[in-house]
C-alpha atoms as a PDB file:
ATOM      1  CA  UNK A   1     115.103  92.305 131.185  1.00  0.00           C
ATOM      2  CA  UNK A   2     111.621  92.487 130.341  1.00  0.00           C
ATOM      3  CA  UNK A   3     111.738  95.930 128.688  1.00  0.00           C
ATOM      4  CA  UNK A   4     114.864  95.125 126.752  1.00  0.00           C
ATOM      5  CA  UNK A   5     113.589  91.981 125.213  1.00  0.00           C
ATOM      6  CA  UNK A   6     109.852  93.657 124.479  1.00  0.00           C
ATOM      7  CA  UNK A   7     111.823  96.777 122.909  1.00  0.00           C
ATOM      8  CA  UNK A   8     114.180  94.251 120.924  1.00  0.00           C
ATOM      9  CA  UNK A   9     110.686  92.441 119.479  1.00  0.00           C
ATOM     10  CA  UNK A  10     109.618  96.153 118.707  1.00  0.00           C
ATOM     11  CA  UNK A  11     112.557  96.691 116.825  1.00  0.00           C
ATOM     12  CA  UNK A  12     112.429  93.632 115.051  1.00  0.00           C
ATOM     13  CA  UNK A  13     109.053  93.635 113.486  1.00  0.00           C
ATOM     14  CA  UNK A  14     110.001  97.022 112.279  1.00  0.00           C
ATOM     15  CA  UNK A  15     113.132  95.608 110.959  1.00  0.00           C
ATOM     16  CA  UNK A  16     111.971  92.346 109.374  1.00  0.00           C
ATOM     17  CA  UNK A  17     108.935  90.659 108.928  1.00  0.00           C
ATOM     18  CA  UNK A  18     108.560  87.800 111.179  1.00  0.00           C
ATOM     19  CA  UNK A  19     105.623  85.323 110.694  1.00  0.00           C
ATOM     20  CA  UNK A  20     105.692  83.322 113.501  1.00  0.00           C
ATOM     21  CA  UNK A  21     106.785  82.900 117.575  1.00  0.00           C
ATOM     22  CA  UNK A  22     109.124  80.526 116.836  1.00  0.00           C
ATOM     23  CA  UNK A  23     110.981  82.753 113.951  1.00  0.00           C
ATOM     24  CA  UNK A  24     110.458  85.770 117.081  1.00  0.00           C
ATOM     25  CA  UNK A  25     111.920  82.992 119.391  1.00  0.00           C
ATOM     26  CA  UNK A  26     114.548  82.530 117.506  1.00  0.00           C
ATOM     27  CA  UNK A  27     115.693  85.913 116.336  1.00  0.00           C
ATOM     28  CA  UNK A  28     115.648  86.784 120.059  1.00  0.00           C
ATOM     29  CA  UNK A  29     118.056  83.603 121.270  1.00  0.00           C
ATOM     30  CA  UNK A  30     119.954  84.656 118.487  1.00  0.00           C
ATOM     31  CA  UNK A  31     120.260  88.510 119.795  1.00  0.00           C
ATOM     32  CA  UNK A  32     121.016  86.533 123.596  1.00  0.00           C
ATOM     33  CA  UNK A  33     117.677  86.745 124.868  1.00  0.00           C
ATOM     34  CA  UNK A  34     116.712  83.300 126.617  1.00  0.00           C
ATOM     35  CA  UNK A  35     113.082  82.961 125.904  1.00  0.00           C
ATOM     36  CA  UNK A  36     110.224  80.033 125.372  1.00  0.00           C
ATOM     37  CA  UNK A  37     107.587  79.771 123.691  1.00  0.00           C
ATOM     38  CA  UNK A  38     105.143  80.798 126.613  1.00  0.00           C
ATOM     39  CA  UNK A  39     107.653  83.865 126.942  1.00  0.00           C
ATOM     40  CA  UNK A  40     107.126  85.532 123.271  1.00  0.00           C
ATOM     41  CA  UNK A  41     103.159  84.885 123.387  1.00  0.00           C
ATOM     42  CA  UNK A  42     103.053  86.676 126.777  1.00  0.00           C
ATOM     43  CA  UNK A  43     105.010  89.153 125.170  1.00  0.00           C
ATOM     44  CA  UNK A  44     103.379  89.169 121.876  1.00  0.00           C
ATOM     45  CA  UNK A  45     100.049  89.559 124.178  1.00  0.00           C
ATOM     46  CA  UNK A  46     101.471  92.408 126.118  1.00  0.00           C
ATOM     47  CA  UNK A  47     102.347  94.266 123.174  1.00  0.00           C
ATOM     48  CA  UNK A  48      98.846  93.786 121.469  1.00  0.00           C
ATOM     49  CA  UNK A  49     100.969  92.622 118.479  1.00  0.00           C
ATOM     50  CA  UNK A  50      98.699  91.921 115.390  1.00  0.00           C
ATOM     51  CA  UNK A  51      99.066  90.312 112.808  1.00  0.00           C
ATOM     52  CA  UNK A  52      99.434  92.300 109.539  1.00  0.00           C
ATOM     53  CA  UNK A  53      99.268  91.912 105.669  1.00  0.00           C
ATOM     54  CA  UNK A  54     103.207  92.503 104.794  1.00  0.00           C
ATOM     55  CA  UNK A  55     103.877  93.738 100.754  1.00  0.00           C
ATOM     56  CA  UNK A  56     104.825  89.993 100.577  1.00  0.00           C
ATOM     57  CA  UNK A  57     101.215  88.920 100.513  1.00  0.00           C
ATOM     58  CA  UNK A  58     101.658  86.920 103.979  1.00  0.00           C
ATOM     59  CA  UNK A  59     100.901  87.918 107.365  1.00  0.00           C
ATOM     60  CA  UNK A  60     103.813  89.028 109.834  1.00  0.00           C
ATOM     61  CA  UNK A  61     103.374  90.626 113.389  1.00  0.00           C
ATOM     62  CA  UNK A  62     102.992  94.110 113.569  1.00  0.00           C
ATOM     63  CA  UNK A  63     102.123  97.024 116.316  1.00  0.00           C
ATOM     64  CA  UNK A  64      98.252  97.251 117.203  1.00  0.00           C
ATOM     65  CA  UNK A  65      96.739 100.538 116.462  1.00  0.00           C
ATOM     66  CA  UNK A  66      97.516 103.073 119.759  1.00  0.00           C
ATOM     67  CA  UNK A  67      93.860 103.889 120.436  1.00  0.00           C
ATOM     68  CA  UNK A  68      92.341 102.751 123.680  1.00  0.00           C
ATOM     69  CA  UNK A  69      92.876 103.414 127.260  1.00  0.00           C
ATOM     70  CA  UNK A  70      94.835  99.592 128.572  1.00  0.00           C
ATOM     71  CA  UNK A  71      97.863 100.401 125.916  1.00  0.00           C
ATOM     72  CA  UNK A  72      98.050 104.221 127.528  1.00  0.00           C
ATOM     73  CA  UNK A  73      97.889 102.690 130.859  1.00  0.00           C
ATOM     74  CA  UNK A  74     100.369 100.329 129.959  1.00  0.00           C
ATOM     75  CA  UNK A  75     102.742 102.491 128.401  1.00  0.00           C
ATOM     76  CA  UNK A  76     102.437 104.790 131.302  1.00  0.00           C
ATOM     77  CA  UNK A  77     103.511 102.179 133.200  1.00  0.00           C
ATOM     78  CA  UNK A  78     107.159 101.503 131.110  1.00  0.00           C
ATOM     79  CA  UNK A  79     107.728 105.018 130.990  1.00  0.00           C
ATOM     80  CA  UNK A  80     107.325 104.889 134.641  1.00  0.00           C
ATOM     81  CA  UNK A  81     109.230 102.092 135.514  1.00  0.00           C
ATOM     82  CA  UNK A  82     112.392 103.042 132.645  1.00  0.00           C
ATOM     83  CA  UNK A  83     112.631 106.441 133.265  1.00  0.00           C
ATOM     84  CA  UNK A  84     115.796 107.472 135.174  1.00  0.00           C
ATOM     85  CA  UNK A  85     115.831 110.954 134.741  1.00  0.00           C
ATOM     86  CA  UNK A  86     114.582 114.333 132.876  1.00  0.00           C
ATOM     87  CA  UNK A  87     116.565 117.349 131.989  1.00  0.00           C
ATOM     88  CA  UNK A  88     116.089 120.244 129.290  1.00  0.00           C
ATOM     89  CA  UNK A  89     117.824 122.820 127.475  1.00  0.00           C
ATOM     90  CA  UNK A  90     116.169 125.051 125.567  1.00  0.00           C
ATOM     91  CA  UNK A  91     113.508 123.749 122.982  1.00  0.00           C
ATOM     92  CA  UNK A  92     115.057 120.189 123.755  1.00  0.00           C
ATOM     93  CA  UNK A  93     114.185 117.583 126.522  1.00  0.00           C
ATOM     94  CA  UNK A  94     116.978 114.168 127.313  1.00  0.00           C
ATOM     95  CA  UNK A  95     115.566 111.793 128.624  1.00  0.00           C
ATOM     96  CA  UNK A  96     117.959 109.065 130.425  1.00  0.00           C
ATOM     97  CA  UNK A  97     116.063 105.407 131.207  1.00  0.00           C
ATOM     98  CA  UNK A  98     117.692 101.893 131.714  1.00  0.00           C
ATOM     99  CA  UNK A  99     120.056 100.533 129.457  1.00  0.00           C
ATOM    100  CA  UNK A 100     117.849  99.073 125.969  1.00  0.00           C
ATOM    101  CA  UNK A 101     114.811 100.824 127.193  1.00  0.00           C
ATOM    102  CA  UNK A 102     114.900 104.007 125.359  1.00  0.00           C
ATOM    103  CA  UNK A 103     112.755 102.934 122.232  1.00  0.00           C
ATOM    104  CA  UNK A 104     109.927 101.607 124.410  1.00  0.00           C
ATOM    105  CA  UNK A 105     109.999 104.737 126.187  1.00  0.00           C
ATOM    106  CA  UNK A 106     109.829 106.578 123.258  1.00  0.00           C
ATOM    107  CA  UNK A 107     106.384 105.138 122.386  1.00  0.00           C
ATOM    108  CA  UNK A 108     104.904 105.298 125.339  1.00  0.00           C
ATOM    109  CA  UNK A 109     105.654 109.582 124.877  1.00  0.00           C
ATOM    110  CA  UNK A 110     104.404 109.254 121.013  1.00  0.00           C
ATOM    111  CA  UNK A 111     101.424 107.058 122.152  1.00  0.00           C
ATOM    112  CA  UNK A 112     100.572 110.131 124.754  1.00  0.00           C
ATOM    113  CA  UNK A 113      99.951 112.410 121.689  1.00  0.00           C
ATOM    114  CA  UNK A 114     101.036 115.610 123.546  1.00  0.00           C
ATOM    115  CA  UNK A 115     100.932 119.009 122.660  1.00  0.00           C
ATOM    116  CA  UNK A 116     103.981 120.886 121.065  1.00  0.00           C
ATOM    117  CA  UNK A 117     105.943 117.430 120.793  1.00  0.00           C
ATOM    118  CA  UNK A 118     107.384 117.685 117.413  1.00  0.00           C
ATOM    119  CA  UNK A 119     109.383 114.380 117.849  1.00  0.00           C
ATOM    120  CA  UNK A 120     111.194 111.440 119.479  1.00  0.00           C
ATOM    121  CA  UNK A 121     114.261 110.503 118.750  1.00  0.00           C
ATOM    122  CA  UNK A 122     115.771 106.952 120.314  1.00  0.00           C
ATOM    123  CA  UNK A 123     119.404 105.915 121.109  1.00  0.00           C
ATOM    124  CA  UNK A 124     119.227 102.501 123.579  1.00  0.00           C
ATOM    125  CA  UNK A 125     119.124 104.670 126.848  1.00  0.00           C
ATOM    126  CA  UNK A 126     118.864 108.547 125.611  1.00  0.00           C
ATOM    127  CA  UNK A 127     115.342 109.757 124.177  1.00  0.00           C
ATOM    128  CA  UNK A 128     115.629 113.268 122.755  1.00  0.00           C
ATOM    129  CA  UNK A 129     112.401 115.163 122.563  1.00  0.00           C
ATOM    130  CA  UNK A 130     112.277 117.918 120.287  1.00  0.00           C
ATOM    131  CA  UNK A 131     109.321 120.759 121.532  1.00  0.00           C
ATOM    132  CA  UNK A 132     108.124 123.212 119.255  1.00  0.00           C
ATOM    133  CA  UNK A 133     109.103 126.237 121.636  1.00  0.00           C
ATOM    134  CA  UNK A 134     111.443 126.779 124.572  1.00  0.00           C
ATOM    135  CA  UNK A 135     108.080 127.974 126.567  1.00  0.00           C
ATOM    136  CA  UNK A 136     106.520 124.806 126.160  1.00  0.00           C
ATOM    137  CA  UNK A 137     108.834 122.814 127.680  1.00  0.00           C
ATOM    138  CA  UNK A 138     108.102 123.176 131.114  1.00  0.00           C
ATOM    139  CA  UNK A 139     104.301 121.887 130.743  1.00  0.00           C
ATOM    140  CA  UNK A 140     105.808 118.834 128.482  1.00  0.00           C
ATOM    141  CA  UNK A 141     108.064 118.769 132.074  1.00  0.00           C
ATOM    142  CA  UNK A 142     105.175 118.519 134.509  1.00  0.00           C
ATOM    143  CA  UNK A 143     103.570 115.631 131.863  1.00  0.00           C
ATOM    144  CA  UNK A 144     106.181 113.713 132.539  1.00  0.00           C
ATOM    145  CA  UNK A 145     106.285 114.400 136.064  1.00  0.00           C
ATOM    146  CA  UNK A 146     103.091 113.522 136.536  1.00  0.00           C
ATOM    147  CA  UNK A 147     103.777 110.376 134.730  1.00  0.00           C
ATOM    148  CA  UNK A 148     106.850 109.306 136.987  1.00  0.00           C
ATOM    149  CA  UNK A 149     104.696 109.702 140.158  1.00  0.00           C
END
């Protein structure tokens, strides 16, 4: 539940901007989420959310820059914990993970800034990662092997 509600507050500070916790606290109830207070800041922490100038002139929450070592570790751990399973077909991995966990998934592979990824692509448990060349896939493969153990 966790994952879903932290991808949900991904998608909606990429969706809208959002000022406050209490305007994050509600959008959430609103989507059927039952949160606090105490539940969006822990979130809010979790996600090093930051708060942003927004073309308004105000300030709205927005995602941290994806630069140091705890937000790797920590999107290790969600792909770790989401991941269900990891096939490929040609220049193409599908990835399967639990139900509304695919977009936080997805970041945690962008934040890794692999070689011959060319993209991500999201549905709310499907990630489709596009590699630059069939004969790349298999080390993108081990990655996320290495990842899962």
């Amino acid at each position: 539940m966790r994952y879903s509600r932290q991808n949900r507050i991904l998608g909606l500070i990429k969706e809208q901007e959002i000022e406050t916790q209490e305007k994050l606290a509600y959008l959430l109830k609103k989507d059927g989420f039952d949160v606090t207070q105490a539940t969006v800041s822990r979130d809010i922490k979790e996600l090093q959310l930051i708060k942003a100038l927004a073309s308004s002139g105000k300030y709205k929450y927005a995602l941290g820059m994806i630069t140091d070592a705890p937000i790797t570790d920590r999107f290790a751990k969600i792909f770790k914990d989401t991941i269900l399973s990891v096939v490929s077909s040609d220049n193409l991995i599908v990835i399967k993970t639990l139900t509304g966990c695919a977009n936080a998934a997805a970041e945690a592979i962008d934040s890794l800034c692999l070689p011959f990824l060319l993209g991500t692509i999201a549905g709310d448990n499907t990630i489709l990662i596009i590699v630059d060349n069939d004969k790349n896939v298999p080390f993108l493969q081990e990655r996320f092997s290495e990842l899962l153990r």
